[in-house]
Protein backbone atom coordinates (compact mmCIF):
# COMPACT_ATOMS: atom_id res chain seq x y z
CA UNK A 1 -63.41 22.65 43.06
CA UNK A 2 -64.65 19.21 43.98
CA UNK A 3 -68.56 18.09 43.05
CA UNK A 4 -70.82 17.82 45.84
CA UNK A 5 -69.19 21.06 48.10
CA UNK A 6 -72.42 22.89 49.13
CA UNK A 7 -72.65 26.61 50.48
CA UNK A 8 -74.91 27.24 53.40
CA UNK A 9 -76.94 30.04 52.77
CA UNK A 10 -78.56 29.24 56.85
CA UNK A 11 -82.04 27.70 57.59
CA UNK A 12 -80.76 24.53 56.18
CA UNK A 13 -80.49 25.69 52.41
CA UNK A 14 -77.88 25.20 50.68
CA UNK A 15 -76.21 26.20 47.00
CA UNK A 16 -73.63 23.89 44.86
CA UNK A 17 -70.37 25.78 45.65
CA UNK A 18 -69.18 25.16 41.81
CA UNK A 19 -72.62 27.44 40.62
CA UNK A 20 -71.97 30.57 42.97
CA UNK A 21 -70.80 33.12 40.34
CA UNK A 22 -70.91 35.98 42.95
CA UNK A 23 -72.07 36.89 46.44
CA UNK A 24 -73.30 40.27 46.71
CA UNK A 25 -74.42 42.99 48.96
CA UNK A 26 -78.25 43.86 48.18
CA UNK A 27 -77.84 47.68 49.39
CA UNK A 28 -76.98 49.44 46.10
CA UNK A 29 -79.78 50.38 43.24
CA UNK A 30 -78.65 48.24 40.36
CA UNK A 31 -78.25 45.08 42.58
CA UNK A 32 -81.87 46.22 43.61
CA UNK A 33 -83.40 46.02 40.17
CA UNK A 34 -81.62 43.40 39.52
CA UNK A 35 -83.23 41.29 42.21
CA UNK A 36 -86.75 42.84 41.33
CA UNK A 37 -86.04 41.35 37.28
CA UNK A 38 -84.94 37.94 38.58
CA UNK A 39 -88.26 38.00 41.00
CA UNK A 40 -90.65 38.95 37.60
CA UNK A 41 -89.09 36.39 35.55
CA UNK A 42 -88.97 33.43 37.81
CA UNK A 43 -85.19 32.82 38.65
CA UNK A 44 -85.31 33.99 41.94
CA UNK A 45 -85.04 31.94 45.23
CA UNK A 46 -85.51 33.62 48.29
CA UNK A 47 -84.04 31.62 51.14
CA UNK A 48 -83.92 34.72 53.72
CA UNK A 49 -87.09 33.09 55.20
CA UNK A 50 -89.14 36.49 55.53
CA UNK A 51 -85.94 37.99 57.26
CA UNK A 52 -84.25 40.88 56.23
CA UNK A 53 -82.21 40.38 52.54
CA UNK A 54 -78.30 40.90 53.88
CA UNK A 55 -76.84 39.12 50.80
CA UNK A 56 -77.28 38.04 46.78
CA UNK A 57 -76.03 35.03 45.27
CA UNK A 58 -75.87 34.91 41.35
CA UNK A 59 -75.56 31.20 39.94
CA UNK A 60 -74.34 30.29 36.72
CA UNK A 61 -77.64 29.03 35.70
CA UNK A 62 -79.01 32.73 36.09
CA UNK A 63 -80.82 31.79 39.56
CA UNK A 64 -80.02 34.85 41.91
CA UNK A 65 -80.60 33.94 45.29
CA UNK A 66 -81.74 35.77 48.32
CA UNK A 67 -79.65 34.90 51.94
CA UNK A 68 -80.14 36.04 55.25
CA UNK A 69 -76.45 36.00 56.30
CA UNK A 70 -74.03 38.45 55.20
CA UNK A 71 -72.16 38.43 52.18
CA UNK A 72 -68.66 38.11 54.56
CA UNK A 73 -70.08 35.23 56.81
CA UNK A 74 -70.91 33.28 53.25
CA UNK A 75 -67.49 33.78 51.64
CA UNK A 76 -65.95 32.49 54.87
CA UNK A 77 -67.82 29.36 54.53
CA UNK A 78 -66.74 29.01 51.24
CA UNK A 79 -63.58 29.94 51.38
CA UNK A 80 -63.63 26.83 54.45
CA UNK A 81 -65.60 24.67 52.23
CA UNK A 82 -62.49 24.57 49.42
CA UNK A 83 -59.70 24.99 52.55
CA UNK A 84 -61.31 22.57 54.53
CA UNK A 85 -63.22 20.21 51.74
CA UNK A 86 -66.30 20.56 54.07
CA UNK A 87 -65.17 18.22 57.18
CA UNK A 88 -66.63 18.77 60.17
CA UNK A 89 -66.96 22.62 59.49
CA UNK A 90 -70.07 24.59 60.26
């Protein structure tokens, strides 16, 4: 993976491809808790913009982030992001 290849999480945020660890769906209980930890010790980043949570991102760095695009729709991008190196995909 190249430096500089960014995931859009939508809403014109974006993540540094080489930190996404996983991208998960927020439905189950331990994912759940796991978002509610991250929230009361700081590391989480909530880019759903008040919309409804449809997938997490967990960083390297420990940041868990919060996306308003499904998990599927963001592993496209990245999968077209590291196909594509980024050019002139949206």
């Amino acid at each position: 993976m190249q430096q500089g290849r960014t995931l859009s999480l939508g809403f014109g945020n974006h993540v540094m491809l080489s930190r996404v660890v996983a991208i998960i769906s927020p439905d189950s209980a331990p994912v759940r808790r796991m978002v509610q930890q991250s929230r009361e010790n700081g590391v989480l980043v909530d880019a759903s913009f008040g919309r409804r949570t449809r997938a997490v991102v967990l960083c390297d760095s420990g940041q868990v982030i919060l996306s308003a695009l499904l998990p599927d729709t963001l592993a496209s991008r990245a999968e077209a992001e590291n196909a594509h190196g980024g050019r002139g995909l949206k």
